[in-house]
Protein backbone atom coordinates (compact mmCIF):
# COMPACT_ATOMS: atom_id res chain seq x y z
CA UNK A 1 0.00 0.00 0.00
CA UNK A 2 1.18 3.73 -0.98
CA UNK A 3 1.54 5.36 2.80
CA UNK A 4 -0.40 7.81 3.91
CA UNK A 5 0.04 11.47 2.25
CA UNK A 6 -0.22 14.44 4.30
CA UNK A 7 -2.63 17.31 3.68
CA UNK A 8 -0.65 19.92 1.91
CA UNK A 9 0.69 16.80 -0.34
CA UNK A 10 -2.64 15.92 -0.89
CA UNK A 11 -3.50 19.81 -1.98
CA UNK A 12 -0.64 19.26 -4.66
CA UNK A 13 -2.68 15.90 -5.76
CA UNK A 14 -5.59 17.63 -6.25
CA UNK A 15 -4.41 19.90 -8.69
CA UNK A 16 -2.56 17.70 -10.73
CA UNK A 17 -5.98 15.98 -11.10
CA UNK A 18 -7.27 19.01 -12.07
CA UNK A 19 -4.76 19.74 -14.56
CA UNK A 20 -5.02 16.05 -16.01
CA UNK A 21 -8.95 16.40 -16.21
CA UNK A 22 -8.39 19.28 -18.02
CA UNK A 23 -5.38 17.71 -20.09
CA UNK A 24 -7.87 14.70 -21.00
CA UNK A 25 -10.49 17.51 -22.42
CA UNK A 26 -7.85 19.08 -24.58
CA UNK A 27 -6.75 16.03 -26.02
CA UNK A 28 -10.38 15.10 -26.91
CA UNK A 29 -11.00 18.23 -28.70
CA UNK A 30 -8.03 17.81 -30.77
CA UNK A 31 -8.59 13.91 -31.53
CA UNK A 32 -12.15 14.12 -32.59
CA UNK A 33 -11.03 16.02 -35.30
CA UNK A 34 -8.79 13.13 -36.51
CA UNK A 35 -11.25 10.42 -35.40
CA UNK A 36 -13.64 11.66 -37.58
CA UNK A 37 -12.01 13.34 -40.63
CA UNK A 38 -8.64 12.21 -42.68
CA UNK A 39 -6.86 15.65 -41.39
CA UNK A 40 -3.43 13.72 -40.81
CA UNK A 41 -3.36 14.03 -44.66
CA UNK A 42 -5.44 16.69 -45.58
CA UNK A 43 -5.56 20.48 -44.55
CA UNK A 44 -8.20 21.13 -42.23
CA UNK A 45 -9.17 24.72 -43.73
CA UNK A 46 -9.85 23.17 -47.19
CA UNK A 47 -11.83 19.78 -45.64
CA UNK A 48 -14.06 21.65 -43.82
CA UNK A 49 -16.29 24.34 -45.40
CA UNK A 50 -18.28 27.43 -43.85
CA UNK A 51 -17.46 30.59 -40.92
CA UNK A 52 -18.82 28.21 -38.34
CA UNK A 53 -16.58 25.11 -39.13
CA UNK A 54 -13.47 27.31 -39.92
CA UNK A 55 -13.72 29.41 -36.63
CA UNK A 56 -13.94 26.23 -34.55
CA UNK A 57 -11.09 24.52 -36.44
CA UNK A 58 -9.01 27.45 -35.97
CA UNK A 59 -10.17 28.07 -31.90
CA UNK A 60 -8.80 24.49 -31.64
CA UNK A 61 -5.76 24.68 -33.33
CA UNK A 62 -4.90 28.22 -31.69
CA UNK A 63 -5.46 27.08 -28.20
CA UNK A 64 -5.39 23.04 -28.16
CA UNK A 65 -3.55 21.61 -30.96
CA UNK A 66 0.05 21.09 -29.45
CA UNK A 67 -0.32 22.12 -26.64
CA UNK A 68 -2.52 19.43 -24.15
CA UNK A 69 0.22 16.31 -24.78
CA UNK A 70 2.69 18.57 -23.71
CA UNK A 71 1.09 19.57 -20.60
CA UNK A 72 0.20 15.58 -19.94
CA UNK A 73 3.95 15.49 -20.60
CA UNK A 74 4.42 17.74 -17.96
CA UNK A 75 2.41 15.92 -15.51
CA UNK A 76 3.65 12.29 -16.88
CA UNK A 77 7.73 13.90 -15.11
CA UNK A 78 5.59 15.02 -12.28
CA UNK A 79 4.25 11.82 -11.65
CA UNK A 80 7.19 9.66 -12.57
CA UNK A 81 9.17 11.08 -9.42
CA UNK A 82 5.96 11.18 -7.20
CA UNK A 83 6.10 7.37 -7.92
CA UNK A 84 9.97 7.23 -7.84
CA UNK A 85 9.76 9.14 -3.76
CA UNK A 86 6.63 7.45 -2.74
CA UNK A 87 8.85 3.90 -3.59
CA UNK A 88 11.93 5.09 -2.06
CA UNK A 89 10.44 6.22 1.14
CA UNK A 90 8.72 2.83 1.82
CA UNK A 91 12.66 1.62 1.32
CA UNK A 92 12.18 -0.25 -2.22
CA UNK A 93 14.12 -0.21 -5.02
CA UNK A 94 12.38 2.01 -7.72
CA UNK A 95 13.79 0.07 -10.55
CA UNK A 96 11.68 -2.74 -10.73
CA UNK A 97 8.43 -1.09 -10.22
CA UNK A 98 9.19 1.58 -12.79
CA UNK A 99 9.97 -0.98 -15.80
CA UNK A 100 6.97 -2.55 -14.80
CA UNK A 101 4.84 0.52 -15.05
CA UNK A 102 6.25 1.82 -18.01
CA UNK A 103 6.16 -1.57 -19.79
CA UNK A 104 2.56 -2.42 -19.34
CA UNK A 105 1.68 1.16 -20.71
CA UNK A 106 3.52 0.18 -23.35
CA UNK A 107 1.71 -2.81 -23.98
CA UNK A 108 -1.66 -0.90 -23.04
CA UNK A 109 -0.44 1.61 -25.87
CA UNK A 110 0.66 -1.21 -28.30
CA UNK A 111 -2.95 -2.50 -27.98
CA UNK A 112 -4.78 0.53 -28.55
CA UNK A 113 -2.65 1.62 -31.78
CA UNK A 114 -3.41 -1.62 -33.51
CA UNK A 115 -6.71 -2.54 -32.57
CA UNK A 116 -8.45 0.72 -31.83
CA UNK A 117 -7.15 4.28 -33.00
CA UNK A 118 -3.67 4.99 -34.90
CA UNK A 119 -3.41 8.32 -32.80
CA UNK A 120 -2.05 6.25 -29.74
CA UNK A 121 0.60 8.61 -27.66
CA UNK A 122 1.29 5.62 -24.98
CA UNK A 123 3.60 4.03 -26.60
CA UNK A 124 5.73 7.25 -27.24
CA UNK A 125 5.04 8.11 -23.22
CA UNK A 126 6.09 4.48 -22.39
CA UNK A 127 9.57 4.73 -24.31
CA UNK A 128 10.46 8.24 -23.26
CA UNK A 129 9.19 7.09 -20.03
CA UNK A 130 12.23 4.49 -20.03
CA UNK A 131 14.67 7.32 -20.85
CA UNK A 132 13.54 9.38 -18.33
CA UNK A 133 14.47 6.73 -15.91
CA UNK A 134 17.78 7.11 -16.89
CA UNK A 135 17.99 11.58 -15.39
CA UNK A 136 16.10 10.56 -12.12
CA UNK A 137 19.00 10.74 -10.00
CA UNK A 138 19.68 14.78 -10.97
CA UNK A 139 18.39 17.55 -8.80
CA UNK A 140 15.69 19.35 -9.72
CA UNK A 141 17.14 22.58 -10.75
CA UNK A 142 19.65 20.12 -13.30
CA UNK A 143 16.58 18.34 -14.67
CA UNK A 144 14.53 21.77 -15.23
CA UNK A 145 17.96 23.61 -17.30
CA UNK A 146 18.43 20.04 -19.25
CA UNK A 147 15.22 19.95 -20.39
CA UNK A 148 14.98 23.53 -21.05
CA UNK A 149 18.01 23.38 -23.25
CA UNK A 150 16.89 19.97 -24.76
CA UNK A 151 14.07 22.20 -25.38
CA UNK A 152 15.07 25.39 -26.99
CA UNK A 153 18.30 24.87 -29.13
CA UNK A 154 16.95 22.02 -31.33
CA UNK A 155 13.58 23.87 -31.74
CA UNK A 156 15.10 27.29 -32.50
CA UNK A 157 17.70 25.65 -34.79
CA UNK A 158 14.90 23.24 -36.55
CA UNK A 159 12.58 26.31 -36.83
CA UNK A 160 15.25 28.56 -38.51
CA UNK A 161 15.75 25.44 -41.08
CA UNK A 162 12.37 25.69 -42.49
CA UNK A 163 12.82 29.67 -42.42
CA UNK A 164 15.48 29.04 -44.74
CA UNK A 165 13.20 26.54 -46.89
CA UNK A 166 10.42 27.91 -47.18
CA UNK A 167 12.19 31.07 -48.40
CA UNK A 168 14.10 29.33 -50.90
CA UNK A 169 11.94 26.45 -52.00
CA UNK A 170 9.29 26.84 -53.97
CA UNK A 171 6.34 26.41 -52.46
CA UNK A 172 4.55 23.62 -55.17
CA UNK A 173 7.36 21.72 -53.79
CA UNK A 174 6.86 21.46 -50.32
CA UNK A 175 3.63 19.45 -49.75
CA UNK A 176 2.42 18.15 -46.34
CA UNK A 177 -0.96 17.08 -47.67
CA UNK A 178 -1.88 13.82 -49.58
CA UNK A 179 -5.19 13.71 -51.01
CA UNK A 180 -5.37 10.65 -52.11
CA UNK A 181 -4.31 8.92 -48.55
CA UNK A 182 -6.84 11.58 -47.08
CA UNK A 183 -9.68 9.77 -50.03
CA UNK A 184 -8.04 6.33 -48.99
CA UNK A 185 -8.57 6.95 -45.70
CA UNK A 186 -12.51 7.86 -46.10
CA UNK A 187 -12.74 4.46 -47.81
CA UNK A 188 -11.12 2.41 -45.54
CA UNK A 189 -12.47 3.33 -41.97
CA UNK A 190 -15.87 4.02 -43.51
CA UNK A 191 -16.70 1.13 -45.67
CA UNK A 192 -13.73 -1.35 -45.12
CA UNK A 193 -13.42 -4.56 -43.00
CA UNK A 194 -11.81 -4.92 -39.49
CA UNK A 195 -8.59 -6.05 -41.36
CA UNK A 196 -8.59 -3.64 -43.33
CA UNK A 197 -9.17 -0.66 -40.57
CA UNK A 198 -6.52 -2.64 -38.85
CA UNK A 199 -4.22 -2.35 -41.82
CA UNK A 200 -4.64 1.79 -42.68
CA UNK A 201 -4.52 2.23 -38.60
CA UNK A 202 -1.51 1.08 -38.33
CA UNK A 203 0.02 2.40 -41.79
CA UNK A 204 -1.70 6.07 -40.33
CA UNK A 205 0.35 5.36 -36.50
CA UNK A 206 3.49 5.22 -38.91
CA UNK A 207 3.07 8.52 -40.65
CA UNK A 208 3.44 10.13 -37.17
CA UNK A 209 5.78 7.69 -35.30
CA UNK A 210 8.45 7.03 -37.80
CA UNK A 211 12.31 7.76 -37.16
CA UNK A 212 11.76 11.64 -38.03
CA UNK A 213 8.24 11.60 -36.23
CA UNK A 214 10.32 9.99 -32.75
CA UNK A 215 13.26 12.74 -33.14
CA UNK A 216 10.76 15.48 -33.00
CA UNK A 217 8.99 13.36 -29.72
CA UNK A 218 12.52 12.91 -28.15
CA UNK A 219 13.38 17.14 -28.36
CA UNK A 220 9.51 18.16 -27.76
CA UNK A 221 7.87 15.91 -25.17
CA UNK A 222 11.01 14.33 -23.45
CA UNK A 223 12.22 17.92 -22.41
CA UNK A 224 8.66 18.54 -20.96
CA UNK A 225 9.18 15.19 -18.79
CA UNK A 226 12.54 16.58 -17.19
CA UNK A 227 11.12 20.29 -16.93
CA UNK A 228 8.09 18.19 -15.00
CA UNK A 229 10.41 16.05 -13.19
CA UNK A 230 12.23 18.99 -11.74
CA UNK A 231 9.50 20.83 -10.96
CA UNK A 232 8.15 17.56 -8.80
CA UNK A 233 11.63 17.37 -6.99
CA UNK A 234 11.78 21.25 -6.00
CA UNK A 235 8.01 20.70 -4.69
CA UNK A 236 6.71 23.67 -6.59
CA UNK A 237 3.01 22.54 -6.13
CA UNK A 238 3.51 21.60 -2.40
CA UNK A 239 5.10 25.30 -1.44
CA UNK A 240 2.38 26.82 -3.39
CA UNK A 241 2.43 30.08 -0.94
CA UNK A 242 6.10 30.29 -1.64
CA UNK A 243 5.90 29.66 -5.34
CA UNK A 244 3.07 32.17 -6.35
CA UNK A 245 4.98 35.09 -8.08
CA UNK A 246 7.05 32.51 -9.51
CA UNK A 247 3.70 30.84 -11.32
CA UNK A 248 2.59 34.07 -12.10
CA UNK A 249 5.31 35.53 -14.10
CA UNK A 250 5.68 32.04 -16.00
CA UNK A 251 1.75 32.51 -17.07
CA UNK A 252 2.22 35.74 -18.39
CA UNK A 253 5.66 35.20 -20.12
CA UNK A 254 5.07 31.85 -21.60
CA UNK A 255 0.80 32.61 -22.16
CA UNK A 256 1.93 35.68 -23.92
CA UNK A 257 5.05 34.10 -26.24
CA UNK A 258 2.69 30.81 -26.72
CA UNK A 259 -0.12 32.77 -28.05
CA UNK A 260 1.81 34.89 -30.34
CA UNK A 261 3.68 31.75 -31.37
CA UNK A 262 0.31 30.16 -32.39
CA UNK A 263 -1.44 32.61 -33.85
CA UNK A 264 1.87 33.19 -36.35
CA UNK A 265 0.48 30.71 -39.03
CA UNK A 266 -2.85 33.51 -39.36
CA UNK A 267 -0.88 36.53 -38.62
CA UNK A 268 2.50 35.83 -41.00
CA UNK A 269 1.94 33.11 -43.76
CA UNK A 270 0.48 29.65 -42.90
CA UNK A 271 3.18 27.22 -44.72
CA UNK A 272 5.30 24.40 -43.44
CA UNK A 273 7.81 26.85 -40.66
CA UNK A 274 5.01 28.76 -39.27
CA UNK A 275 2.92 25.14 -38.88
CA UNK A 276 6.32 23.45 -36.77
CA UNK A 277 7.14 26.81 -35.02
CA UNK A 278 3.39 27.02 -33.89
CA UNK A 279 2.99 23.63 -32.49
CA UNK A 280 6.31 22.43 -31.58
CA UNK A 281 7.36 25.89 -29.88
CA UNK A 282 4.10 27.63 -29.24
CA UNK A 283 2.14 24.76 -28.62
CA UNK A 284 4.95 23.44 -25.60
CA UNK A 285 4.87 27.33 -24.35
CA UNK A 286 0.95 27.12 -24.06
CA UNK A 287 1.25 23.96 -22.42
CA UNK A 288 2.95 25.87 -19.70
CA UNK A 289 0.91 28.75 -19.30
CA UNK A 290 -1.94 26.34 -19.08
CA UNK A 291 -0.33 24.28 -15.86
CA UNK A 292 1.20 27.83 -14.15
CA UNK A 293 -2.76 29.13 -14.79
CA UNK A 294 -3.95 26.21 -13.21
CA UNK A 295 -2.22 26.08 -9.75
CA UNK A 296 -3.03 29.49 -9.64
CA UNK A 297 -7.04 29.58 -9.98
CA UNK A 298 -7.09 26.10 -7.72
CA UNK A 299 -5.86 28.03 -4.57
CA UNK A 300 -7.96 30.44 -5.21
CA UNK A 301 -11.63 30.11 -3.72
CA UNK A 302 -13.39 32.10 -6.61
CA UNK A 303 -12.40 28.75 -8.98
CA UNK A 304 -11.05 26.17 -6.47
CA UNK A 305 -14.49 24.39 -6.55
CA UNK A 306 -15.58 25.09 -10.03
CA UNK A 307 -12.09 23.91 -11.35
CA UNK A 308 -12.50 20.48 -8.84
CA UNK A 309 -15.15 19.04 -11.23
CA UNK A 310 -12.12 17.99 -13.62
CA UNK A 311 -10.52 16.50 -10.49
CA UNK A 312 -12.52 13.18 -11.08
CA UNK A 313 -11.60 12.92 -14.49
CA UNK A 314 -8.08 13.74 -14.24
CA UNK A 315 -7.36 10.75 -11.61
CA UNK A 316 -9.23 8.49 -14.13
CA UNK A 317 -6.89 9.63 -16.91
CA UNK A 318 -6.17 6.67 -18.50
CA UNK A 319 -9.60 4.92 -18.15
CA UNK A 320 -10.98 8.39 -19.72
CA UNK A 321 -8.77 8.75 -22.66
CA UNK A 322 -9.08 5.07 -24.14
CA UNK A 323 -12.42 5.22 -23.25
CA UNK A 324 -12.93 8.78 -25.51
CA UNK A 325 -11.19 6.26 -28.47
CA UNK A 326 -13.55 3.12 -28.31
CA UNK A 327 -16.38 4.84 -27.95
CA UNK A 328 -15.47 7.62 -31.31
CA UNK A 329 -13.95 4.64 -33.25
CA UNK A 330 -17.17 2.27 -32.74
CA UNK A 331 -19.76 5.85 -33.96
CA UNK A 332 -17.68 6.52 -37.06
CA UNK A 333 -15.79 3.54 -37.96
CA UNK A 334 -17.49 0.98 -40.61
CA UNK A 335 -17.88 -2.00 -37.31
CA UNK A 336 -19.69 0.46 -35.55
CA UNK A 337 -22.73 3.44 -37.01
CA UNK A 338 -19.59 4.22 -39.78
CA UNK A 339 -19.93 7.79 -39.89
CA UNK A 340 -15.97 8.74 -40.78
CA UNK A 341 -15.90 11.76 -43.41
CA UNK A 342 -19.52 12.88 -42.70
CA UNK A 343 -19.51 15.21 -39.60
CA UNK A 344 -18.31 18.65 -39.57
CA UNK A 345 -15.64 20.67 -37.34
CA UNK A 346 -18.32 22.22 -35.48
CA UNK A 347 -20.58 19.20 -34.92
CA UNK A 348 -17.45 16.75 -33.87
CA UNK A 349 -16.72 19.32 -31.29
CA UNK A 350 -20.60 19.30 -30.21
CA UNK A 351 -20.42 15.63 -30.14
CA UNK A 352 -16.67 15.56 -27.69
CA UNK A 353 -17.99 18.05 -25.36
CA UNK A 354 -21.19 16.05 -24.89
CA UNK A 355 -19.42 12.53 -24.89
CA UNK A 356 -16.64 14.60 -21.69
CA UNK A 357 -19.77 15.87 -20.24
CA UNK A 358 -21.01 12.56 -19.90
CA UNK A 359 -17.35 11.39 -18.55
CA UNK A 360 -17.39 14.01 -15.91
CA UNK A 361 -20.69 12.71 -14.42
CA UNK A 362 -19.50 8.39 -14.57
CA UNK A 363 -16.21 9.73 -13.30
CA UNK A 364 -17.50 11.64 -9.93
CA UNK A 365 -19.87 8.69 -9.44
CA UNK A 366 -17.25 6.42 -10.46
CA UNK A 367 -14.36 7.57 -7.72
CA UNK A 368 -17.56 7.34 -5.15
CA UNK A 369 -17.42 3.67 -4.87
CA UNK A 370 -13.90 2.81 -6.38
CA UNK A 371 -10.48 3.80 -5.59
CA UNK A 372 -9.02 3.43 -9.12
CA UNK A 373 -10.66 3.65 -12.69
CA UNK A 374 -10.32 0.04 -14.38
CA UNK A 375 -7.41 0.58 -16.39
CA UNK A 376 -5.86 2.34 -13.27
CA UNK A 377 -6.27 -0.23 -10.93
CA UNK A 378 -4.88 -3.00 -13.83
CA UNK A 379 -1.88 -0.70 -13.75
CA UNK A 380 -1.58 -0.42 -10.22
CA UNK A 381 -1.56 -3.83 -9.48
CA UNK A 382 1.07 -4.68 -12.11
CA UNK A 383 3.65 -2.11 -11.01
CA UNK A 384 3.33 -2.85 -7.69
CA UNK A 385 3.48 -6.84 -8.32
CA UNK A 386 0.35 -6.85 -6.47
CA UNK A 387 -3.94 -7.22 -6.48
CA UNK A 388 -4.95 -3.51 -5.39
CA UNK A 389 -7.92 -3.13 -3.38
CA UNK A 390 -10.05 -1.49 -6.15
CA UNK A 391 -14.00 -0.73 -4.03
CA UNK A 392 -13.69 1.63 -1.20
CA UNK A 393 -15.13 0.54 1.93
């Protein structure tokens, strides 16, 4: 059993819950788009026609797109050490129990990009996961300037590479659309078999998490795991009190460059730099704001209790998120009502809010009578090498 945690550690629990719960929202937005549409190979603005459709699109991709996997990524560090104290203060090794946990989210992640949806981000959490292992043993403020500098000097040195290409390269010949995977696509998941849904999933996984797709994972979510990590190890949530300005001046700076960052592809030019430079360093920059903005509003007693109803959802995180892909996958794949390709931007985002509406409610009654969420307590059990005790008393 995890021993008992202490009121203000508890405090710092609760708003990681609220930041996953609000993490696990973000996410959805951004998925249904893919879930129900072939956007991975098609641009969004010319798919979807209409003021209505285009202004949610571009709400999404301003404020969501990029930016909710990093701030998971965030918590994912935070976690990892939570784990990593919690295990050495009972007097265990940490080793053991963090291969295991990281390997069965591996599997879980394995599972869920070949049988359900290609747009899996376990798997890339479970091998990071494994590296991160490896930078435990620094202090906090060494984990926080590696993964700073992991951060900035590839980003600001890949971003000034597609400056230079898109300047000089014509732009006919820079293409990061395919039309006819995006038609394929529409065929497949809403007329084809199991096999062959099973077949285009997993050829779709690959056009993210290739060799080029894992470099751009390893130097714009790993870096967010350290920055989380040290965070966790200086205790910023815990000395909340003494860490106030601190979270204050982050929100503005990094709210203020993340916006501007995002907003460059509408502002400037939208083409292939302004797309990487607006997710990979806006997007990350955002993802701070969003966690700094957070642990700010839940000490505060204007939002502490509005802000709590994610609370339920974040500490069913898992549970929530492959739940959001079986459910999608059965309305609009062909084995289940087969509606890929025939929803719009605005009515996909009608349909997540509804569907997280709906996971709010199961998960406040669900955390009434259980301790974990299923996929939680399977989790549990395995890293610990041991049956949890899953109904409250």
């Amino acid at each position: 059993m995890i021993p008992e945690i202490k009121a203000s550690h508890n405090k710092r629990i609760i708003s990681i819950d609220i930041m996953r719960g609000f993490s696990i929202l973000g996410i959805f937005l951004v998925n249904m788009l893919s879930f129900h549409s072939p956007i991975l190979y098609y641009n969004p603005l010319d798919w979807w026609e209409g003021p209505l459709n285009q202004g949610v699109y571009q709400f999404i991709d301003v404020f969501a797109q990029g930016s909710f996997y990093p701030l998971f990524s965030l918590l994912f560090g935070y976690g990892i050490v939570i784990l990593r104290e919690n295990t050495l203060n009972r007097g265990l090794s940490f080793t053991g129990i963090g291969v295991r946990r990281l390997s069965l989210l591996l599997l879980i992640g394995g599972l869920h990009a070949t049988f359900i949806w290609h747009g899996d981000i376990l798997v890339n959490y479970a091998l990071l996961g494994f590296l991160l292992m490896l930078f435990l043993r620094f202090s906090g403020k060494a984990l926080i300037i590696t993964g700073s500098l992991l951060y900035i000097i590839p980003n600001i040195l890949l971003s000034l590479l597609f400056i230079v290409t898109v300047l000089f390269v014509p732009a006919g010949e820079i293409d990061m659309y395919n039309i006819y995977e995006a038609q394929e696509s529409v065929e497949v998941y809403q007329e084809g078999t199991y096999l062959e849904i099973t077949e285009r999933r997993l050829k779709d996984w690959y056009a993210v998490n290739n060799v080029a797709g894992m470099f751009f994972m390893l130097v714009t979510i790993f870096p967010l795991f350290l920055i989380g990590a040290g965070a966790a190890k200086l205790k910023w949530l815990e000395q909340y009190d003494r860490n106030k300005r601190r979270f204050l001046i982050m929100f503005i700076v990094t709210f203020s460059l993340g916006l501007l960052m995002k907003l460059s592809p509408y502002v400037i030019d939208k083409n292939f730099a302004s797309e990487f430079i607006q997710d990979s360093i806006g997007g990350p920059l955002l993802a701070i704001a969003f966690a700094m903005g957070i642990a700010l509003l839940s000490e505060n007693p204007l939002f502490k209790k509005s802000l709590s109803v994610l609370a339920p959802v974040g500490k069913l995180s898992m549970s929530n998120y492959l739940l959001q892909s079986i459910v999608c996958t059965l309305i609009f794949y062909s084995y289940g009502l087969g509606y890929y390709g025939q929803i719009s931007a605005f009515t996909g985002t009608l349909l997540a809010l509804g569907i997280f509406t709906l996971q709010i409610v199961l998960s406040h009654f669900w955390i009434k009578y259980f301790a974990y969420g299923p996929f939680e307590w399977a989790w549990r059990s395995f890293t610990y090498w041991k049956i949890q005790r899953w109904k409250k008393s």
